[in-house]
Protein backbone atom coordinates (compact mmCIF):
# COMPACT_ATOMS: atom_id res chain seq x y z
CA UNK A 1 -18.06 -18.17 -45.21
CA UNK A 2 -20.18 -17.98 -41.92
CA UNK A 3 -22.82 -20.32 -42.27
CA UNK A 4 -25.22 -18.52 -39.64
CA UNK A 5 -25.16 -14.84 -39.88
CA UNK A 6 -27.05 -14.28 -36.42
CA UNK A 7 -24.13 -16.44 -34.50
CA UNK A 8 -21.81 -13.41 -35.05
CA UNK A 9 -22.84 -10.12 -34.37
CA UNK A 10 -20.38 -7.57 -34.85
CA UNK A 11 -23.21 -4.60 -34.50
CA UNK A 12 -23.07 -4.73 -30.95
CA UNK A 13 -20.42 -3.41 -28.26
CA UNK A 14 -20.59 -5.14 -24.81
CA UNK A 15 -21.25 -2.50 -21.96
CA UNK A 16 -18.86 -3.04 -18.82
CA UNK A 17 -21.09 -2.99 -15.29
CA UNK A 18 -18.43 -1.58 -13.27
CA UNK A 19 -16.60 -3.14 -10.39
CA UNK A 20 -19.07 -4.52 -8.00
CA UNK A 21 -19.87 -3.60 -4.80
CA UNK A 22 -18.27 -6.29 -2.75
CA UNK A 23 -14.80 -4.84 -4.38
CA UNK A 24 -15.12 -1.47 -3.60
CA UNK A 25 -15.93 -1.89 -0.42
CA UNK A 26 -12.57 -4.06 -0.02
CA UNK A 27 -10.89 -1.57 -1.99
CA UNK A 28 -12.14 1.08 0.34
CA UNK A 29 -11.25 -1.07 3.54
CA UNK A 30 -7.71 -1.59 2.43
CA UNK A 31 -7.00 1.66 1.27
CA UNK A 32 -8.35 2.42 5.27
CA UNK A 33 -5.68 0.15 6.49
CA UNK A 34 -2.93 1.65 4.41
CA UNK A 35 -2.96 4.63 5.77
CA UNK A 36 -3.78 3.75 9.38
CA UNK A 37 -0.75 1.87 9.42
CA UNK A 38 1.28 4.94 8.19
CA UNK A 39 -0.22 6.71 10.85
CA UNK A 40 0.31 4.14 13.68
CA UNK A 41 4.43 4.26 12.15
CA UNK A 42 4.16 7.89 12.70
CA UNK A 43 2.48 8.24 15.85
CA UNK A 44 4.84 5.24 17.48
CA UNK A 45 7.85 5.96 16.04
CA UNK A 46 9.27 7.37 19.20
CA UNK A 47 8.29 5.13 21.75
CA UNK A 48 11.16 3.88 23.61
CA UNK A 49 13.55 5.86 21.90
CA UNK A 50 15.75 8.78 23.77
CA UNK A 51 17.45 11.58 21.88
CA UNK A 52 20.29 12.29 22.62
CA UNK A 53 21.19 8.83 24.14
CA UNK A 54 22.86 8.70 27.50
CA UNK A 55 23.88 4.72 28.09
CA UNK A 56 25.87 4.71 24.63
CA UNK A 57 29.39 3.78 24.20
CA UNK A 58 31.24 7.26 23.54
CA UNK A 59 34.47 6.83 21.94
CA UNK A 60 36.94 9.42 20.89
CA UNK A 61 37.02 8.73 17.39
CA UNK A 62 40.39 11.00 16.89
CA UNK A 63 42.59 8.99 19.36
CA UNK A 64 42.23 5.18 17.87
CA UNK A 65 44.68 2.87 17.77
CA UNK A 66 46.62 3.16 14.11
């Protein structure tokens, strides 16, 4: 059927080498940036906001026009 049996070798299993380097290291790096940037949201999230406002429009929501 095969006409050369050392072509096809079914004996051996190919070994994986891993993820290299350069991709862990960007892995690393973005998984970094990830959570900076949560923690930039976080830390920022209240600049230039004011609770409770005092320039808003207050309207007397039980008196409206029917």
């Amino acid at each position: 059927m095969i006409e050369h049996q050392d072509a096809v070798d079914f004996t051996y299993v190919p070994q994986s080498k891993g993820l290299g380097r350069g991709t862990i290291v960007v892995l690393v790096i973005g998984l970094l940036m990830i959570f900076a940037m949560g923690g930039l949201s976080a830390f920022l999230s209240g600049y230039g906001h004011q609770w409770p406002s005092t320039h808003t429009m207050r309207m007397n929501l039980g008196n409206m026009p029917k």
